[in-house]
PDB file of N, CA and C in Angstrom:
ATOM      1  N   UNK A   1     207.199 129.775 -38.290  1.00  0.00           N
ATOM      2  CA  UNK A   1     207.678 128.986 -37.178  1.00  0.00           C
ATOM      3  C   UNK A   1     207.162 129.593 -35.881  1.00  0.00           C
ATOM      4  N   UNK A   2     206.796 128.718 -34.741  1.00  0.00           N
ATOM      5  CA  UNK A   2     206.546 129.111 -33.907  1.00  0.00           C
ATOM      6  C   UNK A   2     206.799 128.854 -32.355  1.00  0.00           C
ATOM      7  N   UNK A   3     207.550 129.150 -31.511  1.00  0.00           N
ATOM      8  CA  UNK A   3     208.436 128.450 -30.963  1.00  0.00           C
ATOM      9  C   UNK A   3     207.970 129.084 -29.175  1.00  0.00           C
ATOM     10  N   UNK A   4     207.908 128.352 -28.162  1.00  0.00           N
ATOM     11  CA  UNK A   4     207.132 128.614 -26.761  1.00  0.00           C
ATOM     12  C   UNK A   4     208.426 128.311 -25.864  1.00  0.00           C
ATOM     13  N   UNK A   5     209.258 129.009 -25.132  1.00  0.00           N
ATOM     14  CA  UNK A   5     210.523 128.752 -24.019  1.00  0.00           C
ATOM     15  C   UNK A   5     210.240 128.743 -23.101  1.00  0.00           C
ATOM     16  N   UNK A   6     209.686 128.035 -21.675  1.00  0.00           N
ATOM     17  CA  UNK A   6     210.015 128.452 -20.426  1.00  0.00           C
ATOM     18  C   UNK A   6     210.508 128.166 -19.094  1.00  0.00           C
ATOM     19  N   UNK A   7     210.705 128.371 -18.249  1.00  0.00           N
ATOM     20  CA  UNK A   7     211.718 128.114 -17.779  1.00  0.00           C
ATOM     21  C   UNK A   7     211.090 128.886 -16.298  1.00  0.00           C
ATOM     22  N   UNK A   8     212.129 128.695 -15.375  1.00  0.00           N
ATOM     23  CA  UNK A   8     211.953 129.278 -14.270  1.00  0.00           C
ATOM     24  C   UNK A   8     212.241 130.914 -14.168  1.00  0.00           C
ATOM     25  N   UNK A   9     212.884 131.236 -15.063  1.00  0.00           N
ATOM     26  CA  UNK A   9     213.310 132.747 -15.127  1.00  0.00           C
ATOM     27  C   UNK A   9     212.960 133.178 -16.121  1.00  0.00           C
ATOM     28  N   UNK A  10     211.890 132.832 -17.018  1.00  0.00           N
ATOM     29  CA  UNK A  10     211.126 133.705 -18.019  1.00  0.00           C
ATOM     30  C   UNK A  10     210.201 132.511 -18.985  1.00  0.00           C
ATOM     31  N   UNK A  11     209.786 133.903 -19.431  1.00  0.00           N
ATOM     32  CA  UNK A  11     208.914 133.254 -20.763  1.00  0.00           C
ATOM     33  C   UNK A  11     209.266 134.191 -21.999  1.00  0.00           C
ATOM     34  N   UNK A  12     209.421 133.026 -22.809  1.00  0.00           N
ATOM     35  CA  UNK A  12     209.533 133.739 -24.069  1.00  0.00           C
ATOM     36  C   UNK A  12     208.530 132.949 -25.871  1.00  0.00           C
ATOM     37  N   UNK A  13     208.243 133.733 -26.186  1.00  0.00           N
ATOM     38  CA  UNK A  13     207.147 133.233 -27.195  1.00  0.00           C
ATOM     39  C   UNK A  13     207.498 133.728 -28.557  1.00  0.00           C
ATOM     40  N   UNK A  14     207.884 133.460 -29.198  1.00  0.00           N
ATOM     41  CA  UNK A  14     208.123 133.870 -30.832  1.00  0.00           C
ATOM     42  C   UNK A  14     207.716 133.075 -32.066  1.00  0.00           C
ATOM     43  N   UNK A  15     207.455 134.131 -33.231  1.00  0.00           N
ATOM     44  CA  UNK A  15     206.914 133.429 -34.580  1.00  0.00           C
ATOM     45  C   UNK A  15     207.507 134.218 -35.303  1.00  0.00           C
ATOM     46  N   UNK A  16     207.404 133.773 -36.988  1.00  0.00           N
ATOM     47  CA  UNK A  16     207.514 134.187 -37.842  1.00  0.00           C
ATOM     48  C   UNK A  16     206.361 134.109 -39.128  1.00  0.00           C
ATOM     49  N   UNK A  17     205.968 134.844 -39.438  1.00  0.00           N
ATOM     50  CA  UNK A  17     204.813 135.119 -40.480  1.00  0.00           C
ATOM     51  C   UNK A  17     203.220 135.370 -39.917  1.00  0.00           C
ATOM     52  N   UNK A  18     203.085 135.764 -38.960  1.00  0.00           N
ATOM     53  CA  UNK A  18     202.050 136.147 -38.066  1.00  0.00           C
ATOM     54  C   UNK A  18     200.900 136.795 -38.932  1.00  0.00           C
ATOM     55  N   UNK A  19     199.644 135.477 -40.024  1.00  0.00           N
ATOM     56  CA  UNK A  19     199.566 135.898 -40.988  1.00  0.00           C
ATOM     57  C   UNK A  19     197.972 136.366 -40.527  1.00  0.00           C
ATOM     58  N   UNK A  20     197.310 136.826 -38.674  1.00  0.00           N
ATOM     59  CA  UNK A  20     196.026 137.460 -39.016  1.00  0.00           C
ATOM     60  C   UNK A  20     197.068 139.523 -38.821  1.00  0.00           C
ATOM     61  N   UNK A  21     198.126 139.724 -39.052  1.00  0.00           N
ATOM     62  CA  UNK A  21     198.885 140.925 -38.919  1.00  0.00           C
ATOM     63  C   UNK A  21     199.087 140.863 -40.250  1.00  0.00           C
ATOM     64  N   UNK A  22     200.662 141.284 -40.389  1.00  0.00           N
ATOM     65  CA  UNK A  22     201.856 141.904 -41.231  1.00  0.00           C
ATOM     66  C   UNK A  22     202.346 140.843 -41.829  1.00  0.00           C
ATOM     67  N   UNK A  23     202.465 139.547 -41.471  1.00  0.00           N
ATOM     68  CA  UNK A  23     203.500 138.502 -41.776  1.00  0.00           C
ATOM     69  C   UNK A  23     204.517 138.836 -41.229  1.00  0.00           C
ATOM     70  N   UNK A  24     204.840 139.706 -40.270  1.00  0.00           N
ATOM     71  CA  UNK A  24     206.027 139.683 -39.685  1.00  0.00           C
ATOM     72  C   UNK A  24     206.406 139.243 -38.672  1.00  0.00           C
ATOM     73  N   UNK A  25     207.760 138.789 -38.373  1.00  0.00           N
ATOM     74  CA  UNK A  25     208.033 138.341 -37.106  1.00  0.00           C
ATOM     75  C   UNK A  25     207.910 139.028 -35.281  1.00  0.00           C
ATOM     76  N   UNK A  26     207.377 138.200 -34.655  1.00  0.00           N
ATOM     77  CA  UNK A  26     207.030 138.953 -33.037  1.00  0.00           C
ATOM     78  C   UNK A  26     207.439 138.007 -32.252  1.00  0.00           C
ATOM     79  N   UNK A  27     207.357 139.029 -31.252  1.00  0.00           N
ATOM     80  CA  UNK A  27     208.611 138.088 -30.191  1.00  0.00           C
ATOM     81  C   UNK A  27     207.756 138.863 -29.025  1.00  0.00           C
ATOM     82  N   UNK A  28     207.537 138.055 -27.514  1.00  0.00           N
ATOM     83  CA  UNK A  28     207.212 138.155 -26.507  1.00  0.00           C
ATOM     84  C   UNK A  28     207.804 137.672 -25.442  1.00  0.00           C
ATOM     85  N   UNK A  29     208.124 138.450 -24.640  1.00  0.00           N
ATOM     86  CA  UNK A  29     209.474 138.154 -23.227  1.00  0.00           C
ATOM     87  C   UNK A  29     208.761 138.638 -22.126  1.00  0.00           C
ATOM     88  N   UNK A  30     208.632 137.781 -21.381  1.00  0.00           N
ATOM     89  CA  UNK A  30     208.436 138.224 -19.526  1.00  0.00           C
ATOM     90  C   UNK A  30     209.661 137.516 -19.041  1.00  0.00           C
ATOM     91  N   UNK A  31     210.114 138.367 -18.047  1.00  0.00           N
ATOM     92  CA  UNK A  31     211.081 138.047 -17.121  1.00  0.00           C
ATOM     93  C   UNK A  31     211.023 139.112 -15.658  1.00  0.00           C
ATOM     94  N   UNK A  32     211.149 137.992 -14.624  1.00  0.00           N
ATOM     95  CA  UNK A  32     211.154 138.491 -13.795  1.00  0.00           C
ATOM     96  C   UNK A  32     212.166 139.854 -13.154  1.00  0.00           C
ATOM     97  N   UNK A  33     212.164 141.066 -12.947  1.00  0.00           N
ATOM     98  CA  UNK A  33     212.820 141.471 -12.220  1.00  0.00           C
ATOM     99  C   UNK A  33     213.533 141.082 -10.864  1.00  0.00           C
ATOM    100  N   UNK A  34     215.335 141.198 -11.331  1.00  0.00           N
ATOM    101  CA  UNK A  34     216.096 140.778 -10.244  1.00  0.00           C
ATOM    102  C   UNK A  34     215.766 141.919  -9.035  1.00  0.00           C
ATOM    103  N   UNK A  35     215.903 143.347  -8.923  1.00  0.00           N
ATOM    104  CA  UNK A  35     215.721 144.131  -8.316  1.00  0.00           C
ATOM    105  C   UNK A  35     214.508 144.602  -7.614  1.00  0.00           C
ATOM    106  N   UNK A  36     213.718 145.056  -8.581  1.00  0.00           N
ATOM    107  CA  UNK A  36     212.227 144.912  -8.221  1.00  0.00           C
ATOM    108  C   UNK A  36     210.962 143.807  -8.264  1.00  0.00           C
ATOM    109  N   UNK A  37     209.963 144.438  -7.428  1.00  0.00           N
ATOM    110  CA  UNK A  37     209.164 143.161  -7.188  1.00  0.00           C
ATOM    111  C   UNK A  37     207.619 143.391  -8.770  1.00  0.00           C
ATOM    112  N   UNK A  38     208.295 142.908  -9.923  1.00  0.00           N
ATOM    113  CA  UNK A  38     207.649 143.310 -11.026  1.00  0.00           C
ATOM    114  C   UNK A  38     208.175 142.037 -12.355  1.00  0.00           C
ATOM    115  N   UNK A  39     207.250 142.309 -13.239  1.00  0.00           N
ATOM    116  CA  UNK A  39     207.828 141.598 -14.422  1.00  0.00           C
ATOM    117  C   UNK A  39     208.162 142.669 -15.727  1.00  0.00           C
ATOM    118  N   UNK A  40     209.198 142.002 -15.882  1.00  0.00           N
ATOM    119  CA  UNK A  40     209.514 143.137 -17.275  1.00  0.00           C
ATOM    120  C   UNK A  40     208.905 142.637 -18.787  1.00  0.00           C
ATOM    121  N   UNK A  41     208.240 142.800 -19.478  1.00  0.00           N
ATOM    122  CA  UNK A  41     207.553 142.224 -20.565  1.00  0.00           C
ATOM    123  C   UNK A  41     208.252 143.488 -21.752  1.00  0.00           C
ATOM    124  N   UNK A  42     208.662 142.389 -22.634  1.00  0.00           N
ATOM    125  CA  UNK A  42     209.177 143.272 -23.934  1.00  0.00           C
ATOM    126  C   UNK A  42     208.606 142.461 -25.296  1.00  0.00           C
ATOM    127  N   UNK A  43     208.155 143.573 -26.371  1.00  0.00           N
ATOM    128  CA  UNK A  43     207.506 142.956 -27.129  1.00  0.00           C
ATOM    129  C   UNK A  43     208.300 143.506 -28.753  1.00  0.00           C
ATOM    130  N   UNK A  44     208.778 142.676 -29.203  1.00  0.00           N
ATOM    131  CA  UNK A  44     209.503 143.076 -30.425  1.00  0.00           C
ATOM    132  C   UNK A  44     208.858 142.433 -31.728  1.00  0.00           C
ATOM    133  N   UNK A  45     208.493 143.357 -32.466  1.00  0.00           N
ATOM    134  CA  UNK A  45     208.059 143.695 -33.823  1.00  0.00           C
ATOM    135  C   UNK A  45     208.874 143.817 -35.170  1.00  0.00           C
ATOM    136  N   UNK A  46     209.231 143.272 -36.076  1.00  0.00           N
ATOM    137  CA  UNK A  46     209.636 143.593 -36.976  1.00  0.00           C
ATOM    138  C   UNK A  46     208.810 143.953 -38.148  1.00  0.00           C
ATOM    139  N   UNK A  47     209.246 144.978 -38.755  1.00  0.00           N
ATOM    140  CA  UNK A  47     208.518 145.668 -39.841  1.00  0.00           C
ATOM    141  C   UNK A  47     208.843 144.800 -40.969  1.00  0.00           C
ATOM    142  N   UNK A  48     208.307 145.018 -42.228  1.00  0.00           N
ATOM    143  CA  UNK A  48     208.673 144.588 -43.916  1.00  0.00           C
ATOM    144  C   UNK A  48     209.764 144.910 -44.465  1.00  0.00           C
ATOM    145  N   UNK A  49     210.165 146.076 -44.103  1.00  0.00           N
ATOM    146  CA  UNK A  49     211.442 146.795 -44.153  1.00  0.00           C
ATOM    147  C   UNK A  49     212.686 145.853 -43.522  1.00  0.00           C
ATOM    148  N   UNK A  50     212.443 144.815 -42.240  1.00  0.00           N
ATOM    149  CA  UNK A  50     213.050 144.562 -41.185  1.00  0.00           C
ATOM    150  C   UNK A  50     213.768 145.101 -40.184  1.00  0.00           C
ATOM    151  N   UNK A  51     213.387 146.288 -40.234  1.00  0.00           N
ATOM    152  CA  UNK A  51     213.770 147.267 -39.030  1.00  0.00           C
ATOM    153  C   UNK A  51     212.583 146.274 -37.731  1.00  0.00           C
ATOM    154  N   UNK A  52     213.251 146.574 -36.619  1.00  0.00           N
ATOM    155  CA  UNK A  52     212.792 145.890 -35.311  1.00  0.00           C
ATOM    156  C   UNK A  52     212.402 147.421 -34.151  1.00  0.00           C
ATOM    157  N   UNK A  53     211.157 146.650 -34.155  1.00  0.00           N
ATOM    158  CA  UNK A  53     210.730 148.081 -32.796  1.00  0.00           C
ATOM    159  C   UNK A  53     210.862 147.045 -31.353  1.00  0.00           C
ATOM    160  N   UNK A  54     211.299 147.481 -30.373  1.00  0.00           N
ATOM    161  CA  UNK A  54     210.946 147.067 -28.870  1.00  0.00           C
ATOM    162  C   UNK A  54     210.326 147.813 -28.308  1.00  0.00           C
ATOM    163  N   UNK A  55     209.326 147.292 -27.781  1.00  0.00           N
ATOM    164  CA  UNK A  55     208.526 147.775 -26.528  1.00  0.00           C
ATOM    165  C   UNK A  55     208.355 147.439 -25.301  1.00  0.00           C
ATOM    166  N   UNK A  56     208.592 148.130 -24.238  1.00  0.00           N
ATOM    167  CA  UNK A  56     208.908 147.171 -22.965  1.00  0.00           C
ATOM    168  C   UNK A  56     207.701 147.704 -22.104  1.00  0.00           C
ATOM    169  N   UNK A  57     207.218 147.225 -21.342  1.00  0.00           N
ATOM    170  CA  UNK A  57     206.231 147.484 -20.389  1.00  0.00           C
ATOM    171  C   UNK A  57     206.389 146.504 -18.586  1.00  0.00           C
ATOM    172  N   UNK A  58     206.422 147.060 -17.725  1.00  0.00           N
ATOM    173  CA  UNK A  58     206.729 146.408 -16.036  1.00  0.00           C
ATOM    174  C   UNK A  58     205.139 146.495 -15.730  1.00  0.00           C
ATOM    175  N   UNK A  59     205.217 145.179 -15.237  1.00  0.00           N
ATOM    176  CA  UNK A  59     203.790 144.936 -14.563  1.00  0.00           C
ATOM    177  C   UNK A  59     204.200 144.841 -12.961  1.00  0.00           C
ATOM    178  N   UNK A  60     203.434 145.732 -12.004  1.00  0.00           N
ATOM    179  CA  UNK A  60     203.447 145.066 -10.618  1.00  0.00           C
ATOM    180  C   UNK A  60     203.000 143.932 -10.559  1.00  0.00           C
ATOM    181  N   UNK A  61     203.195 143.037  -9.339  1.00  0.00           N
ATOM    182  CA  UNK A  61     202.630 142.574  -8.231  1.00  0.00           C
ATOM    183  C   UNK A  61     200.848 142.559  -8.529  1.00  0.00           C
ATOM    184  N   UNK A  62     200.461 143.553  -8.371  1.00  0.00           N
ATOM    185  CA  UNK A  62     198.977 143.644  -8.331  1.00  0.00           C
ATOM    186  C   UNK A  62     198.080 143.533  -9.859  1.00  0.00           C
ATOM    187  N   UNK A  63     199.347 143.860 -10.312  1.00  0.00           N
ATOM    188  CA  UNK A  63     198.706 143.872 -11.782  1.00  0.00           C
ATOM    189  C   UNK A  63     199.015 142.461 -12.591  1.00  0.00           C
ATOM    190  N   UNK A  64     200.234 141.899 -11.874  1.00  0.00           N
ATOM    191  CA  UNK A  64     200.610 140.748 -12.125  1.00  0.00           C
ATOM    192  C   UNK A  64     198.930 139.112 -11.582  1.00  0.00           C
ATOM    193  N   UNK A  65     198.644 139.592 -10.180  1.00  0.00           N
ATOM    194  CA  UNK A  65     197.173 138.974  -9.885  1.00  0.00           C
ATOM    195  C   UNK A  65     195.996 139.273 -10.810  1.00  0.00           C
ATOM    196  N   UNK A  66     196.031 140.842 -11.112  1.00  0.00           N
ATOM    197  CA  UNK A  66     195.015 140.973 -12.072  1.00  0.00           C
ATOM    198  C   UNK A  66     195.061 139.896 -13.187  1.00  0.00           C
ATOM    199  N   UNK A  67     196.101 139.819 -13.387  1.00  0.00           N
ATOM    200  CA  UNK A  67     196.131 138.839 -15.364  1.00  0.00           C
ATOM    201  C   UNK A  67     195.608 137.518 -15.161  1.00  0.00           C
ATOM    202  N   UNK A  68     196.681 137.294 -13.967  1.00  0.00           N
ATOM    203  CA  UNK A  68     196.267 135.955 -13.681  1.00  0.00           C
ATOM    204  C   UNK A  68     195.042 135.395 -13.697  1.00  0.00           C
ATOM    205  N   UNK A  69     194.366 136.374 -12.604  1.00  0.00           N
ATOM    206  CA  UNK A  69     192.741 135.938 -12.818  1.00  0.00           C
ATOM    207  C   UNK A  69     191.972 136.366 -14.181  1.00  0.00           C
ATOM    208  N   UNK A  70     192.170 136.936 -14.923  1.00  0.00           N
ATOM    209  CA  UNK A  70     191.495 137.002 -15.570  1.00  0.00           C
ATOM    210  C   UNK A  70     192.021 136.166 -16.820  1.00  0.00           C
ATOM    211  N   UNK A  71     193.185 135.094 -16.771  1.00  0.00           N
ATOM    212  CA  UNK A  71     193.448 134.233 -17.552  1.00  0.00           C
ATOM    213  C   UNK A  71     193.033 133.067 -17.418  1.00  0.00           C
ATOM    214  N   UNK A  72     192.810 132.854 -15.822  1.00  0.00           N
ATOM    215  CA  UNK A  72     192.483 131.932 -15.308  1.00  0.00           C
ATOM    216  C   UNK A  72     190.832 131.796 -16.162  1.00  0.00           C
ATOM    217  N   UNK A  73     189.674 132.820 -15.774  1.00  0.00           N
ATOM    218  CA  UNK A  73     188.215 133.045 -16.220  1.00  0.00           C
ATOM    219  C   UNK A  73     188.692 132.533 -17.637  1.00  0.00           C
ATOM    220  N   UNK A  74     189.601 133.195 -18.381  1.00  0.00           N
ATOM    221  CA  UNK A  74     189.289 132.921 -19.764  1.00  0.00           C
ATOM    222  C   UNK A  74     189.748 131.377 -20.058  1.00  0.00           C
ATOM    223  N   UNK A  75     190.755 130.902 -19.249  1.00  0.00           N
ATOM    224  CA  UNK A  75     191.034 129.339 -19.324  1.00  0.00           C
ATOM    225  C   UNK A  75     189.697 128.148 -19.102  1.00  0.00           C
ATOM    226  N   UNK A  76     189.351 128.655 -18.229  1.00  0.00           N
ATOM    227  CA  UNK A  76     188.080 127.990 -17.418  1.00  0.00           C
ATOM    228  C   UNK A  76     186.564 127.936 -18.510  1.00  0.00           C
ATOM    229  N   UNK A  77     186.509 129.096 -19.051  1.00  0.00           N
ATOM    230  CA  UNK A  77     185.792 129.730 -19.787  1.00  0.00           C
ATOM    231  C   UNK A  77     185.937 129.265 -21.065  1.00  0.00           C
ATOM    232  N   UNK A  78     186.649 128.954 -22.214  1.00  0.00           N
ATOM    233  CA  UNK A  78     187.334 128.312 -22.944  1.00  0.00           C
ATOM    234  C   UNK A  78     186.808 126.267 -22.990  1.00  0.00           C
ATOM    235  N   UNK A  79     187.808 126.135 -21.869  1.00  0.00           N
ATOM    236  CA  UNK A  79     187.799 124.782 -21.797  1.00  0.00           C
ATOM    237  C   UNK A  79     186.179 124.202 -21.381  1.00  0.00           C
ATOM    238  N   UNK A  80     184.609 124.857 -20.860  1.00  0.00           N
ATOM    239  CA  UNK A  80     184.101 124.592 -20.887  1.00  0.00           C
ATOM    240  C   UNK A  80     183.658 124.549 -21.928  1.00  0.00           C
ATOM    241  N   UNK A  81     183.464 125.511 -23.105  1.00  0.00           N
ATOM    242  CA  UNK A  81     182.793 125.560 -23.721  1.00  0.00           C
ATOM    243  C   UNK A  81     183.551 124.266 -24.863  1.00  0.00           C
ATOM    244  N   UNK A  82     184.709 123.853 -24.681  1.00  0.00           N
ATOM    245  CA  UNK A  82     185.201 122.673 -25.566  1.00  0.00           C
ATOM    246  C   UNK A  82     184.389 121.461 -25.138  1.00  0.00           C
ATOM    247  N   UNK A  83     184.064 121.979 -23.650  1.00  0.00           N
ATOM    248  CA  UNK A  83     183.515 119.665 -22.826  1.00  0.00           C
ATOM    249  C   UNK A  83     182.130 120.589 -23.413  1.00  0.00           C
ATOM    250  N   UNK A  84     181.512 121.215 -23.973  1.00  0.00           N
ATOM    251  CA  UNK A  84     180.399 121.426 -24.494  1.00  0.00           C
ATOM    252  C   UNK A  84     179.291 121.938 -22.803  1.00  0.00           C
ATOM    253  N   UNK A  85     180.054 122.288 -21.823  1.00  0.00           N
ATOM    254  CA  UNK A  85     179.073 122.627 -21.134  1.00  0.00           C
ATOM    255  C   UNK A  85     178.369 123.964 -20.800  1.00  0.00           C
TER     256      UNK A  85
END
C-alpha cells in the first residue's frame, strides 16, 4: 500500500512492501517547525523482525532552497525527456 498526505502543515508519505529494499514498511514526515525557522524530516523504517528505527534530520532555510532547486532541475528534467524533447 501506498499512501501520499498533505496538507498545509506537513507531508507525509508511507508504504508497505518496498520491494526494490527489504519489503518493509517506510514512512516519510516533513513538518514544519513551530519554533524554528527549519523543517523537521523523520524517516521510519521497519525491520523483518518489526522492530521500527526513527531517524530525524532538520533542514534550514537554505538547505530547504537547495532541494527545492534541485527538484525543481530534476522535475523539469524528467518531464522533458517524457514530451520526448
Amino acid at each position: 500500500m501506498h499512501k501520499t498526505e498533505v496538507d498545509h502543515s506537513w507531508f507525509h508519505e508511507s508504504y508497505d512492501g518496498e520491494d526494490r529494499d527489504d519489503n518493509c514498511r517506510n514512512e516519510l514526515s516533513i513538518i514544519p517547525d513551530t519554533c524554528e525557522d527549519q523543517l523537521n524530516i523523520l524517516l521510519t523504517n521497519d525491520d523483518r523482525d518489526g522492530r521500527q528505527f526513527n531517524n530525524t534530520f532538520a533542514l534550514q532555510r537554505s538547505d530547504v532552497v537547495a532541494l527545492k532547486t534541485f527538484l525543481d532541475q530534476w522535475l523539469n528534467r524528467t518531464r522533458k525527456e517524457k514530451d520526448g524533447r
